[in-house]
C-alpha atoms as a PDB file:
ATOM      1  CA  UNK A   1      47.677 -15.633   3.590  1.00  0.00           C
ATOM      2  CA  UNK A   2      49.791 -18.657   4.285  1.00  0.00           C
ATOM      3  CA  UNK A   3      50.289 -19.710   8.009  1.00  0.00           C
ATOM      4  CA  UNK A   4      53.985 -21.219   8.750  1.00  0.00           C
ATOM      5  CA  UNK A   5      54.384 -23.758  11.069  1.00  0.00           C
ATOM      6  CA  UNK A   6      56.794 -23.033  13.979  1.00  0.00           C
ATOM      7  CA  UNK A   7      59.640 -25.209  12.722  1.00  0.00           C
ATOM      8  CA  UNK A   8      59.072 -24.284   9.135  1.00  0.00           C
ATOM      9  CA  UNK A   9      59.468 -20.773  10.387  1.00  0.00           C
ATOM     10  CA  UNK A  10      62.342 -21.294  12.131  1.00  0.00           C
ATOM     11  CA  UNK A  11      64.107 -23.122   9.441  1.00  0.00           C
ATOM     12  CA  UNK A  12      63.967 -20.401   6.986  1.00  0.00           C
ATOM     13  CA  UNK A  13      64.511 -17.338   9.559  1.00  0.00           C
ATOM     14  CA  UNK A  14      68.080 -19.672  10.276  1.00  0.00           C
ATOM     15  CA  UNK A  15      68.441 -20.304   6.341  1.00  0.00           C
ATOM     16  CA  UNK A  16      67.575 -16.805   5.316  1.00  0.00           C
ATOM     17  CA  UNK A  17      69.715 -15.096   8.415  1.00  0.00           C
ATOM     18  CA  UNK A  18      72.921 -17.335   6.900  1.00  0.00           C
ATOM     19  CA  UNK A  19      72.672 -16.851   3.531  1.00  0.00           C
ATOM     20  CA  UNK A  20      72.017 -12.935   4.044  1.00  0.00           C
ATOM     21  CA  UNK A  21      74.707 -12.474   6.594  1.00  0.00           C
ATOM     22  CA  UNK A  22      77.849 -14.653   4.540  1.00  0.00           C
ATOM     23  CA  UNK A  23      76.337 -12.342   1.573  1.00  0.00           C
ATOM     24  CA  UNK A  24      78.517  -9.380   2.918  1.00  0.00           C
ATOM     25  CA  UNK A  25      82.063 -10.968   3.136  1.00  0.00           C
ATOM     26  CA  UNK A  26      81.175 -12.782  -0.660  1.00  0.00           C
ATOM     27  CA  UNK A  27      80.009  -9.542  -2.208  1.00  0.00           C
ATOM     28  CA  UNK A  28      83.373  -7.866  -0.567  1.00  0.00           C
ATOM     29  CA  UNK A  29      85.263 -10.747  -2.374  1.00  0.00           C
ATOM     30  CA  UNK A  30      83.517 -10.412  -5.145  1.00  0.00           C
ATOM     31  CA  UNK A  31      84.131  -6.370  -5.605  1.00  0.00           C
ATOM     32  CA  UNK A  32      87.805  -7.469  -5.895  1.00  0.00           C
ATOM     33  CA  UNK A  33      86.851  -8.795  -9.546  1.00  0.00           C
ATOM     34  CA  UNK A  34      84.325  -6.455 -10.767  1.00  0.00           C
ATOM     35  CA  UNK A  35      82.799  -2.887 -10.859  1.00  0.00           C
ATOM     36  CA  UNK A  36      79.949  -2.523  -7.987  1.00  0.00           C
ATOM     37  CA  UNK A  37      76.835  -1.233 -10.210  1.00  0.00           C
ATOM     38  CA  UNK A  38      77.780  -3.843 -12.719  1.00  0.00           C
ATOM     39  CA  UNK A  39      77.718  -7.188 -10.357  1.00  0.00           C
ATOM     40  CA  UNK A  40      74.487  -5.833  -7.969  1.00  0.00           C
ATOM     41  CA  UNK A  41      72.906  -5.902 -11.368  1.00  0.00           C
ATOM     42  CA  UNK A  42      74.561  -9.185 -12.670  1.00  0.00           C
ATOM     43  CA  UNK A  43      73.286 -10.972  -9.783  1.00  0.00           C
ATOM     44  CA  UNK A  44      69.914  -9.685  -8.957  1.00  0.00           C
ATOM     45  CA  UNK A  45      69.029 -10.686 -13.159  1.00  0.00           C
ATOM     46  CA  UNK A  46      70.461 -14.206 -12.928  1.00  0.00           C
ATOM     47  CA  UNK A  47      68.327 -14.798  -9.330  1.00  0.00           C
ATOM     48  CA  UNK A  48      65.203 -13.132 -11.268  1.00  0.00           C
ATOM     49  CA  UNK A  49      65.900 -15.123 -14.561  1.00  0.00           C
ATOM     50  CA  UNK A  50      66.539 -18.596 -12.142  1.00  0.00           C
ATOM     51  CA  UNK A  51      63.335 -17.799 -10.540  1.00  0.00           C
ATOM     52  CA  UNK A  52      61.361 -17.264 -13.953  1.00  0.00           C
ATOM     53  CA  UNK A  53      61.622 -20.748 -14.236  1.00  0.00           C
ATOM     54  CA  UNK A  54      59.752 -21.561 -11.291  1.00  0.00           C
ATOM     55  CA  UNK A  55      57.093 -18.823 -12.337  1.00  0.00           C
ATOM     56  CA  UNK A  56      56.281 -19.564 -15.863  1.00  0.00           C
ATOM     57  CA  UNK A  57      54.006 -22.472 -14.803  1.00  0.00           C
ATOM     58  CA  UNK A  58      52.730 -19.869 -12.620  1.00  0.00           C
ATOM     59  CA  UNK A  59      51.935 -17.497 -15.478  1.00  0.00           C
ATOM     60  CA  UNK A  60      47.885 -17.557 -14.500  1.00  0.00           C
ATOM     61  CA  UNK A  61      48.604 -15.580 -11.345  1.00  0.00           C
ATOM     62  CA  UNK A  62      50.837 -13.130 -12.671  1.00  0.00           C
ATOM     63  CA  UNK A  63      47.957 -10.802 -13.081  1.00  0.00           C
ATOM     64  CA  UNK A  64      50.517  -7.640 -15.393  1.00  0.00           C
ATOM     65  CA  UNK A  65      47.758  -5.589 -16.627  1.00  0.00           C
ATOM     66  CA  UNK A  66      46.153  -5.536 -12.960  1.00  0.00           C
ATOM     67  CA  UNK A  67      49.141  -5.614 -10.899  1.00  0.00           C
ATOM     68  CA  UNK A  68      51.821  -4.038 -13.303  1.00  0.00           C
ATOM     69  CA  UNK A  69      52.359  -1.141 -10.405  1.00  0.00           C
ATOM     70  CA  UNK A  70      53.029  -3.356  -7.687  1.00  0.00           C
ATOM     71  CA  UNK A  71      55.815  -5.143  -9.133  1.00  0.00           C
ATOM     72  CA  UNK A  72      57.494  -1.559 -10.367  1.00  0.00           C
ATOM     73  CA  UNK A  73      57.260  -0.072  -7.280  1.00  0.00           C
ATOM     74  CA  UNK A  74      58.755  -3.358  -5.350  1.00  0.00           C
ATOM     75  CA  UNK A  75      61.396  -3.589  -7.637  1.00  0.00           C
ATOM     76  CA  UNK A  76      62.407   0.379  -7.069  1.00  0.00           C
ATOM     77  CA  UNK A  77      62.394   0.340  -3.200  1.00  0.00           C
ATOM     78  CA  UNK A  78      63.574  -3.496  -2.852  1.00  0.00           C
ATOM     79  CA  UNK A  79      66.265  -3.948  -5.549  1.00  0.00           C
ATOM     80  CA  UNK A  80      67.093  -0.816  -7.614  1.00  0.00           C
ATOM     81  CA  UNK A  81      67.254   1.485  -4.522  1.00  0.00           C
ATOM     82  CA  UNK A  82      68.388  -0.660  -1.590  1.00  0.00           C
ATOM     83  CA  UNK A  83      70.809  -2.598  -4.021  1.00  0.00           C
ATOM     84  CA  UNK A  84      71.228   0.820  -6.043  1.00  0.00           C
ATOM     85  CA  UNK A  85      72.628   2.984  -3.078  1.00  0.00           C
ATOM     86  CA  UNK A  86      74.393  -0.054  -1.088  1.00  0.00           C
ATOM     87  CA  UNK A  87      77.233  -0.569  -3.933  1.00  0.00           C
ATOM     88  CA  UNK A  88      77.531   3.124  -4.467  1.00  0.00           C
ATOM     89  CA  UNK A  89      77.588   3.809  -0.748  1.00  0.00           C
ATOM     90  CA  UNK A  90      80.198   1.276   0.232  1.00  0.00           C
ATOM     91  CA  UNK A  91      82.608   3.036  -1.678  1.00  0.00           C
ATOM     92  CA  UNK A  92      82.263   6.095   0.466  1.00  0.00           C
ATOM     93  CA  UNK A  93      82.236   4.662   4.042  1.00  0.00           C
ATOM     94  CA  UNK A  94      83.823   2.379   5.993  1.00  0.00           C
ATOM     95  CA  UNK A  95      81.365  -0.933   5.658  1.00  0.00           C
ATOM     96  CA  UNK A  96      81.237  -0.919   9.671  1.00  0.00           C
ATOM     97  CA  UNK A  97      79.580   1.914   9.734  1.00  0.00           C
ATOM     98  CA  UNK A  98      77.657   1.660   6.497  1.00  0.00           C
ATOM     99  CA  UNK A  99      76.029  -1.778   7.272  1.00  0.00           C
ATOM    100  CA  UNK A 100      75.059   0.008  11.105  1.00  0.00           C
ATOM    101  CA  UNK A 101      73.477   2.302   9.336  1.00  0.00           C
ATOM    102  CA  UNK A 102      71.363   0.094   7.205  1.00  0.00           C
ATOM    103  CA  UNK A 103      70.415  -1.730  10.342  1.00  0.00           C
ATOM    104  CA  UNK A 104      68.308   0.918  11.429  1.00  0.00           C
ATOM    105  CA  UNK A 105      66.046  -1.070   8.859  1.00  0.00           C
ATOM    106  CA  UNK A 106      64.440  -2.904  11.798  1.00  0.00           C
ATOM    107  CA  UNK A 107      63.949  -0.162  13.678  1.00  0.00           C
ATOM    108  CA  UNK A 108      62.441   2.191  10.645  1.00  0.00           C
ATOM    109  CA  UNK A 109      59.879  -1.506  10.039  1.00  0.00           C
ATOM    110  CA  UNK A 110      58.934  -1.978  13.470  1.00  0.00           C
ATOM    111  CA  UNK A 111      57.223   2.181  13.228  1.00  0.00           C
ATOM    112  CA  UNK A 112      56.199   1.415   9.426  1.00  0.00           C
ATOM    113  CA  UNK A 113      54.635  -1.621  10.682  1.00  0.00           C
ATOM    114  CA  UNK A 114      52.825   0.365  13.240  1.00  0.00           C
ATOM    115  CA  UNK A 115      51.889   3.287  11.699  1.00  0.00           C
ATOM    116  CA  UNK A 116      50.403   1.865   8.297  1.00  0.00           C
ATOM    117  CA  UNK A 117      49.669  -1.859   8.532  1.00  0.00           C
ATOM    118  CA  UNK A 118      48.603  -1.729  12.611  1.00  0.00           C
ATOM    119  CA  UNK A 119      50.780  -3.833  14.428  1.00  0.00           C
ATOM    120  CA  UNK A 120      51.109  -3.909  18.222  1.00  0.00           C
ATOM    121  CA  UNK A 121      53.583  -1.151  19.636  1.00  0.00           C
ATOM    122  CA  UNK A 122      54.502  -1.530  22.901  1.00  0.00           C
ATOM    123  CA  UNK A 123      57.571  -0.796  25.407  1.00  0.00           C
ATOM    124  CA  UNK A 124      59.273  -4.015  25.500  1.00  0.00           C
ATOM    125  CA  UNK A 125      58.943  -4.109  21.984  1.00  0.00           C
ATOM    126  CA  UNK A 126      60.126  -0.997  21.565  1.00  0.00           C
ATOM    127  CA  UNK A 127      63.489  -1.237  23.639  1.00  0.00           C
ATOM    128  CA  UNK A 128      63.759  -4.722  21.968  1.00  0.00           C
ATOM    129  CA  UNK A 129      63.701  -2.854  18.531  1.00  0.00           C
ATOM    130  CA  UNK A 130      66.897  -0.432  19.669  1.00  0.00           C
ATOM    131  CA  UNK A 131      68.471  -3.028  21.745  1.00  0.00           C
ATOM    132  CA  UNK A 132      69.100  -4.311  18.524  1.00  0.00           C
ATOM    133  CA  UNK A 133      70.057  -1.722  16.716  1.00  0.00           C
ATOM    134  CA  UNK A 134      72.527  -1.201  19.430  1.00  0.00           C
ATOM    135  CA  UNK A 135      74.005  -4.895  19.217  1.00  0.00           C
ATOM    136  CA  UNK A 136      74.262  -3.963  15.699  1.00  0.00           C
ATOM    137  CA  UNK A 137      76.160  -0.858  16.171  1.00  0.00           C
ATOM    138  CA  UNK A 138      78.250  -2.814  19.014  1.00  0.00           C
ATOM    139  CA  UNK A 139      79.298  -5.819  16.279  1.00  0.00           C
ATOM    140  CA  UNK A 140      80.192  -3.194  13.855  1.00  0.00           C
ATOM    141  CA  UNK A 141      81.734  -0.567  16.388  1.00  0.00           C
ATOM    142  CA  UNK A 142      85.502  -1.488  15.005  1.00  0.00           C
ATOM    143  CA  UNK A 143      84.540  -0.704  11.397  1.00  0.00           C
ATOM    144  CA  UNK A 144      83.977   2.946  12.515  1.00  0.00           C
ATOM    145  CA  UNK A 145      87.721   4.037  11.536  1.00  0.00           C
ATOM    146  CA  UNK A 146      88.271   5.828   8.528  1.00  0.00           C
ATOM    147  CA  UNK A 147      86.674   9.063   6.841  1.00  0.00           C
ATOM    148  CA  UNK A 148      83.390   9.441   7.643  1.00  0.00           C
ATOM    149  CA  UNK A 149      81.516  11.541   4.326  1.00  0.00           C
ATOM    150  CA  UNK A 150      78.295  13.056   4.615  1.00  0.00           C
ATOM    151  CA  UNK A 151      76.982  11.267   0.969  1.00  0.00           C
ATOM    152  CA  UNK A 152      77.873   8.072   2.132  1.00  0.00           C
ATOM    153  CA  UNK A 153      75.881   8.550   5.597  1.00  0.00           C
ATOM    154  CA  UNK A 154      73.089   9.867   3.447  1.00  0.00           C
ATOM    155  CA  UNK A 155      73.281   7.090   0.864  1.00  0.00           C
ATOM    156  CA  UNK A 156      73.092   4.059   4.307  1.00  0.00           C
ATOM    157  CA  UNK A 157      70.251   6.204   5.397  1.00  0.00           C
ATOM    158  CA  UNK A 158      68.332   5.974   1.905  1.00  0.00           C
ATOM    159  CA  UNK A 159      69.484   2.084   2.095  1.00  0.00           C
ATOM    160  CA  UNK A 160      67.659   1.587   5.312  1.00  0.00           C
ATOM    161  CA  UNK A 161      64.474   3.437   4.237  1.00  0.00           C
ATOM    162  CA  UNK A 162      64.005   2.188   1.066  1.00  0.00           C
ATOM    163  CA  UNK A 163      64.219  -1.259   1.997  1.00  0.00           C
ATOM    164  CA  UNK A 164      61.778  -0.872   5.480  1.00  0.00           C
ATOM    165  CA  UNK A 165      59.105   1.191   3.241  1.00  0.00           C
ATOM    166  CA  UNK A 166      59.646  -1.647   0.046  1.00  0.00           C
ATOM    167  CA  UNK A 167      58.977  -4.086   3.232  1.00  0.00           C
ATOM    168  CA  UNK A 168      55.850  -2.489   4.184  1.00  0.00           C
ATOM    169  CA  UNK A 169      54.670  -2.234   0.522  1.00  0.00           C
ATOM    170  CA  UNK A 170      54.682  -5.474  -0.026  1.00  0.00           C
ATOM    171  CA  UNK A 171      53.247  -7.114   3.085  1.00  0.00           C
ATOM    172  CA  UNK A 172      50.436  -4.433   2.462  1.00  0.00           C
ATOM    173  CA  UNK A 173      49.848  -5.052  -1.219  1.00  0.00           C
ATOM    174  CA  UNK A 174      51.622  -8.479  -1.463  1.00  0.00           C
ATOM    175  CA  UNK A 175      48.615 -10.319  -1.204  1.00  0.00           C
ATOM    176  CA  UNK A 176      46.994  -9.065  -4.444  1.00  0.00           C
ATOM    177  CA  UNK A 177      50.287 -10.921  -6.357  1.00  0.00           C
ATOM    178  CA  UNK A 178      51.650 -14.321  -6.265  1.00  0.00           C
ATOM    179  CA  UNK A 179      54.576 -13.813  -4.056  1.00  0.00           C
ATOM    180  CA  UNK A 180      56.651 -15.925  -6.793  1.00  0.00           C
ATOM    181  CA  UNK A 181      56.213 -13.580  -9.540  1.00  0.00           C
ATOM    182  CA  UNK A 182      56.624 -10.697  -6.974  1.00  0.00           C
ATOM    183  CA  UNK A 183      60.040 -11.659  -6.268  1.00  0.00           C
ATOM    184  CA  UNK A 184      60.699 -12.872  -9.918  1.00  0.00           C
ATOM    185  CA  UNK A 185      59.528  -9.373 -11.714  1.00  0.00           C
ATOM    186  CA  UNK A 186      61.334  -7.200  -8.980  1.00  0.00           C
ATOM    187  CA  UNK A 187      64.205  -9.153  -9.583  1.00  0.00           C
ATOM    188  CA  UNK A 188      64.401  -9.011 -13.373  1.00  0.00           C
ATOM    189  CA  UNK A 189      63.353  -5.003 -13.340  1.00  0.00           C
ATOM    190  CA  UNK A 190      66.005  -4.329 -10.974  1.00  0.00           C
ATOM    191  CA  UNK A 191      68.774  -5.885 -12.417  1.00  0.00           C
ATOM    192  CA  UNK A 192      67.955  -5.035 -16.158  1.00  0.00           C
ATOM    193  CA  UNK A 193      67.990  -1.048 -15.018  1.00  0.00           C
ATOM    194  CA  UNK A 194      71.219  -1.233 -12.630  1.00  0.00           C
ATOM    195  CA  UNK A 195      73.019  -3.204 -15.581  1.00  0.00           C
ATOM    196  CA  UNK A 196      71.529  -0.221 -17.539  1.00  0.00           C
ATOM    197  CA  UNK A 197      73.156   2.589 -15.300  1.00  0.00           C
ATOM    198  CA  UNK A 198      76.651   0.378 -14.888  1.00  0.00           C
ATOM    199  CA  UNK A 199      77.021  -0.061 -18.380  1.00  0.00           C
ATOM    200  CA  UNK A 200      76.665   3.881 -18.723  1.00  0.00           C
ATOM    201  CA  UNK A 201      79.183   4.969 -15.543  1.00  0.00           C
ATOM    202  CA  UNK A 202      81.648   1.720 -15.347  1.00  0.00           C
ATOM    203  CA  UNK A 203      83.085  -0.710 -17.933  1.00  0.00           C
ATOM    204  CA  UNK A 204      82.671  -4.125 -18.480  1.00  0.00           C
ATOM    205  CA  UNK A 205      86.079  -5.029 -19.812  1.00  0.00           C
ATOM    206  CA  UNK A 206      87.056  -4.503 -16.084  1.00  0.00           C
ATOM    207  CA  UNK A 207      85.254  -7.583 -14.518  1.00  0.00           C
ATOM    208  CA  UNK A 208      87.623 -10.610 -13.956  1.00  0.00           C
ATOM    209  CA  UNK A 209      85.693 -13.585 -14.938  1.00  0.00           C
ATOM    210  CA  UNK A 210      87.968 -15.434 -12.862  1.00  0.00           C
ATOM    211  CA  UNK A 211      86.901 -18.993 -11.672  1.00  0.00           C
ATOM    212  CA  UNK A 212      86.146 -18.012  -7.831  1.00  0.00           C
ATOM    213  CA  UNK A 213      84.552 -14.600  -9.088  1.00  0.00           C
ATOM    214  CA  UNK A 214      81.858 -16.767 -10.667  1.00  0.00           C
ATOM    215  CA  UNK A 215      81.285 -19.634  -7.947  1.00  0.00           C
ATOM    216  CA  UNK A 216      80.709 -16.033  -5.712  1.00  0.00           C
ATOM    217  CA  UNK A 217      78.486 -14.484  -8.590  1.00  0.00           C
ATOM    218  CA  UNK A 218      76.247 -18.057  -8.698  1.00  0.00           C
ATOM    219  CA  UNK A 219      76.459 -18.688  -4.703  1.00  0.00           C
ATOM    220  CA  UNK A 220      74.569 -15.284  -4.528  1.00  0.00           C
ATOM    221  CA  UNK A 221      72.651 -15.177  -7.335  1.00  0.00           C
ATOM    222  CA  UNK A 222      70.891 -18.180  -6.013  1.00  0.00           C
ATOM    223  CA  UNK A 223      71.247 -18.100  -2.525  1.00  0.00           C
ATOM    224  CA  UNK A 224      70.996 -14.920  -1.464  1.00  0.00           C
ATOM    225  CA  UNK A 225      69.589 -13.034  -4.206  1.00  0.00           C
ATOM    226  CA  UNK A 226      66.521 -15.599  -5.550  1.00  0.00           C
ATOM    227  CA  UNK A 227      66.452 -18.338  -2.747  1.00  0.00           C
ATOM    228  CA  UNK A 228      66.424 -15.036   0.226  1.00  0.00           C
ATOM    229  CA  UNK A 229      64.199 -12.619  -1.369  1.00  0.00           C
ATOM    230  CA  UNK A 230      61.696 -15.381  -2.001  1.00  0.00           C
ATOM    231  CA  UNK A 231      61.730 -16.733   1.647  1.00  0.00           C
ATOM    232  CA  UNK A 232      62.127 -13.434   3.201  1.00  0.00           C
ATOM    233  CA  UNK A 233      58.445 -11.856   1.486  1.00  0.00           C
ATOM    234  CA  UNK A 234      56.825 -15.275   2.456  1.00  0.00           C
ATOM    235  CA  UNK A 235      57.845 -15.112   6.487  1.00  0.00           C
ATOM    236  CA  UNK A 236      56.906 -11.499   6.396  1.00  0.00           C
ATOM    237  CA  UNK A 237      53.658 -12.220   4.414  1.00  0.00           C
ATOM    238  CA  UNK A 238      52.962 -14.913   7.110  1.00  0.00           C
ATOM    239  CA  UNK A 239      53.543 -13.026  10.029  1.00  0.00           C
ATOM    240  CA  UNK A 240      54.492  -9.792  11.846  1.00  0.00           C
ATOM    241  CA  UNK A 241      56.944  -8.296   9.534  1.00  0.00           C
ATOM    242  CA  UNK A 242      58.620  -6.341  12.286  1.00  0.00           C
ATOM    243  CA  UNK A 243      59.151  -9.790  14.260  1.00  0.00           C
ATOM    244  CA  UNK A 244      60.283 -11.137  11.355  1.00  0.00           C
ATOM    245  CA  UNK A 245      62.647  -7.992  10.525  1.00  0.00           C
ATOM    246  CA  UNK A 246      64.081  -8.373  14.333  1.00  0.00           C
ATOM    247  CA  UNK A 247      65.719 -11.341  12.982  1.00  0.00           C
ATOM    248  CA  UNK A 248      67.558  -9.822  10.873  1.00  0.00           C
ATOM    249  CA  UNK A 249      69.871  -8.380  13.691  1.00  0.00           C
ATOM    250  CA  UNK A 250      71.928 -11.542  14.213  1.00  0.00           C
ATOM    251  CA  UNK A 251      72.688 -10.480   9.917  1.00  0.00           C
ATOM    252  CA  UNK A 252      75.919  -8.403  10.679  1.00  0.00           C
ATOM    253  CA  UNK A 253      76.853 -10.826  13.364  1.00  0.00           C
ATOM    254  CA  UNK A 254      76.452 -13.679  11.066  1.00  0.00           C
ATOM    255  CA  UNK A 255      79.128 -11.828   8.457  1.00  0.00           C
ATOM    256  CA  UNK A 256      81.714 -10.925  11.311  1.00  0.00           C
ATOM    257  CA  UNK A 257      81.596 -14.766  12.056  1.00  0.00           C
ATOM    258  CA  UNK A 258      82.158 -15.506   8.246  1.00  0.00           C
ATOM    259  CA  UNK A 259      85.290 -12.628   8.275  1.00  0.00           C
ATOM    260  CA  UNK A 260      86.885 -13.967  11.244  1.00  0.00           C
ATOM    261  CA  UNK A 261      86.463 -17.784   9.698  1.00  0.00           C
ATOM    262  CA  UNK A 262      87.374 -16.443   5.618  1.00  0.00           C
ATOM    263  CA  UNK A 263      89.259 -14.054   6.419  1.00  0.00           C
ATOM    264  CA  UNK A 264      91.358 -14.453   9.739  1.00  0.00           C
ATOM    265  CA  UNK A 265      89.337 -11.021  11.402  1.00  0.00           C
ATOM    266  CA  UNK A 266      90.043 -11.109  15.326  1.00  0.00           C
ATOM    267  CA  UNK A 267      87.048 -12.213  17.122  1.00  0.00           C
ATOM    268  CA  UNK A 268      86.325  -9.360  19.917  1.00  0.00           C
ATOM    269  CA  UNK A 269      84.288  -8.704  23.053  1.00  0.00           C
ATOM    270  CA  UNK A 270      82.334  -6.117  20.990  1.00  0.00           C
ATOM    271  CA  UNK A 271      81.260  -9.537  19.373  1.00  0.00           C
ATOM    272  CA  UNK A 272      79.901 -10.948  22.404  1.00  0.00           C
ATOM    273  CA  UNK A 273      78.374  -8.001  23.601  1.00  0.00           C
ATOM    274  CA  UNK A 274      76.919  -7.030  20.686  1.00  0.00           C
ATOM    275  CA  UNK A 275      75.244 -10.997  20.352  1.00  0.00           C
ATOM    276  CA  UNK A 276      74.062 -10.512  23.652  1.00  0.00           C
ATOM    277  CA  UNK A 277      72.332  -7.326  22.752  1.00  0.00           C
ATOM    278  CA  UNK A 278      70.868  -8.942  19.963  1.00  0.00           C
ATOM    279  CA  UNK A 279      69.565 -11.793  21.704  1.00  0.00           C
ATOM    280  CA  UNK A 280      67.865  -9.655  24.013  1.00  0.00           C
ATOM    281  CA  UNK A 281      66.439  -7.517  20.970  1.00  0.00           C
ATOM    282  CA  UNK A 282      64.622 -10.873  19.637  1.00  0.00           C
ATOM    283  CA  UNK A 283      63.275 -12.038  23.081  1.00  0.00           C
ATOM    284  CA  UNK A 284      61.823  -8.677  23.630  1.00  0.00           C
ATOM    285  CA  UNK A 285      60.242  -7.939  20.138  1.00  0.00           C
ATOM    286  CA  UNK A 286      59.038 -11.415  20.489  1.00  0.00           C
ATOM    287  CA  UNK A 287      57.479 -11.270  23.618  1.00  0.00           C
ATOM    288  CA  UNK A 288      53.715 -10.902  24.163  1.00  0.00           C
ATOM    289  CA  UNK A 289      52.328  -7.643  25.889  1.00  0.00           C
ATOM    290  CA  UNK A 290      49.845  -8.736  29.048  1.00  0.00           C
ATOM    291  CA  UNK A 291      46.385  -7.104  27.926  1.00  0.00           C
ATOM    292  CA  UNK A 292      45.201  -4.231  30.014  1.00  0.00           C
ATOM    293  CA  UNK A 293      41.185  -5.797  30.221  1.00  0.00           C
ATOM    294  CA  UNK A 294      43.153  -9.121  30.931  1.00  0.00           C
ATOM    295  CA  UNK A 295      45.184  -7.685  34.022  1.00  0.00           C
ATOM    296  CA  UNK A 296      42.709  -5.746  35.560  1.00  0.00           C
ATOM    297  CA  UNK A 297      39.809  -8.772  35.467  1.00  0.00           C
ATOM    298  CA  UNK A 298      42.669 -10.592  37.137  1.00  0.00           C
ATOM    299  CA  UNK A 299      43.484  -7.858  39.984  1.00  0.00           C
ATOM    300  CA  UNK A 300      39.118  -8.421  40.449  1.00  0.00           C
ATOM    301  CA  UNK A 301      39.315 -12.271  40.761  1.00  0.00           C
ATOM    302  CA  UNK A 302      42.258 -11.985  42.974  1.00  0.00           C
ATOM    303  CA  UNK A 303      40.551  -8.978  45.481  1.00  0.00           C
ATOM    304  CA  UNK A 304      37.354 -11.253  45.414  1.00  0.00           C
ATOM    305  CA  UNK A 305      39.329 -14.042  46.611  1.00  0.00           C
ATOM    306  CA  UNK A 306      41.108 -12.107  49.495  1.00  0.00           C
ATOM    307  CA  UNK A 307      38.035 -10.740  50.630  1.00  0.00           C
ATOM    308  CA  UNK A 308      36.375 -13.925  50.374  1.00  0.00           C
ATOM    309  CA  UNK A 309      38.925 -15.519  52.477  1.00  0.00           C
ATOM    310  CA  UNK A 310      39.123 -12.699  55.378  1.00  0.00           C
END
């Protein structure tokens, strides 16, 4: 498993935090010009089919026959179902409240991460985990207007647990695959089938292959889609994937900022707050739990001392 330096780390948690959060405003533009199924499928193929070409030199450690599974199931949790259910869902809630929602993701990684791969759990990093979700929920609190519908609350909820358990999956099995053609394959499956289903349910006569629509379709396609997939399974493969998922927080903040800037959206105190919140989150998730033999050997030294020195 490949150990990232602390700057390296930081560099693509920034990178992979800005292309992933000015993903939500784009992929709102982008709906203007094109059915939802239809472009989460365009773009997820051309980031898998830009990413082949890295790969293909690769082809030694693509290991099919053995590892044929592993790329099927990634591709159903990461792609087809997280992908799958976010364009379907955003038609049925407001995307305030959807993309809360999905940030329970963090939350649902950081008890994943505990429960089946055995990462430290403990209270600061639990209250750093909601803290969070909470600046998450504060950011987003003035996209709560408008009908709220049961299947759409459903469909964010499936969002949020397919992508922590596809998380999980792949730091656990990850390291059997080269995390290249893991991203590559998932990519490429994913797209092909939800191209598949939007071909059946919507119409491709009604995309706009207007100039902007397709400097949005390649921004993301490469960016967010290929470039963010790639870098986010190699910091979680390097590290503790629910410190690396508590990043993700500052996401929703990230695509307020790129509304307000794009788009003229007021900038708010629920903003600030909510940043605040986040902040905390990160510091806390981050932070390193005192060990229990540690403490008590230093309660001894320090009686032994006191005694010594009555």
């Amino acid at each position: 498993m490949e150990q990232l330096s602390r700057t390296r780390t930081a560099l693509l948690i920034v990178f992979l935090v800005l292309v992933w959060g000015v993903n939500w405003p784009l992929s709102k533009f982008a709906l203007s010009y094109t059915p939802p199924l239809l472009f989460a499928g365009i773009r997820t193929l051309i980031g898998g089919l830009l990413l082949l070409i890295v790969a293909i030199p690769r082809y030694k450690q693509m290991h099919l026959k053995e590892s044929w599974h592993i790329y099927l199931v990634s591709s159903a949790f990461n792609i087809i179902l997280f992908y799958g259910l976010q364009t379907v869902g955003l038609g049925y809630l407001p995307a305030g409240l959807f993309s809360i929602i999905v940030f329970l993701q963090p939350v649902l990684l950081g008890i994943f991460s505990w429960a089946w791969l055995g990462e430290s759990m403990f209270g600061l990093k639990i209250l750093g985990l909601f803290l969070g979700f909470a600046g998450v929920a504060t950011v987003g609190a003035k996209g709560l207007s408008g009908h709220i519908s049961v299947l759409g609350i459903v469909l964010a909820l499936g969002c949020a647990f397919s992508w922590a358990i596809g998380t999980v999956f792949v730091k656990k099995a990850g390291h059997a695959v080269d995390s290249i053609w893991l991203t590559t394959l998932q990519l490429i499956i994913g797209g092909l089938f939800m191209i598949g289903v939007g071909s059946k349910f919507e119409s491709w006569s009604n995309i706009i292959w207007d100039a902007a629509f397709i400097w949005d379709l390649l921004f993301i396609s490469v960016f967010v889609i290929a470039a963010g997939w790639l870098v986010f399974f190699k910091l979680v493969n390097s590290g503790d994937a629910s410190k690396v998922a508590s990043y993700t927080f500052f996401i929703p903040f990230i695509s307020l900022l790129a509304s307000i800037i794009f788009f003229n959206e007021a900038f708010t105190i629920s903003l600030l707050i909510g940043l605040i919140l986040i902040v905390a989150s990160i510091a806390l998730v981050n932070s390193k739990p005192k060990p229990l033999k540690a403490a008590i050997q230093t309660s001894h030294v320090t009686l032994q001392h006191e005694s010594q020195g009555e």
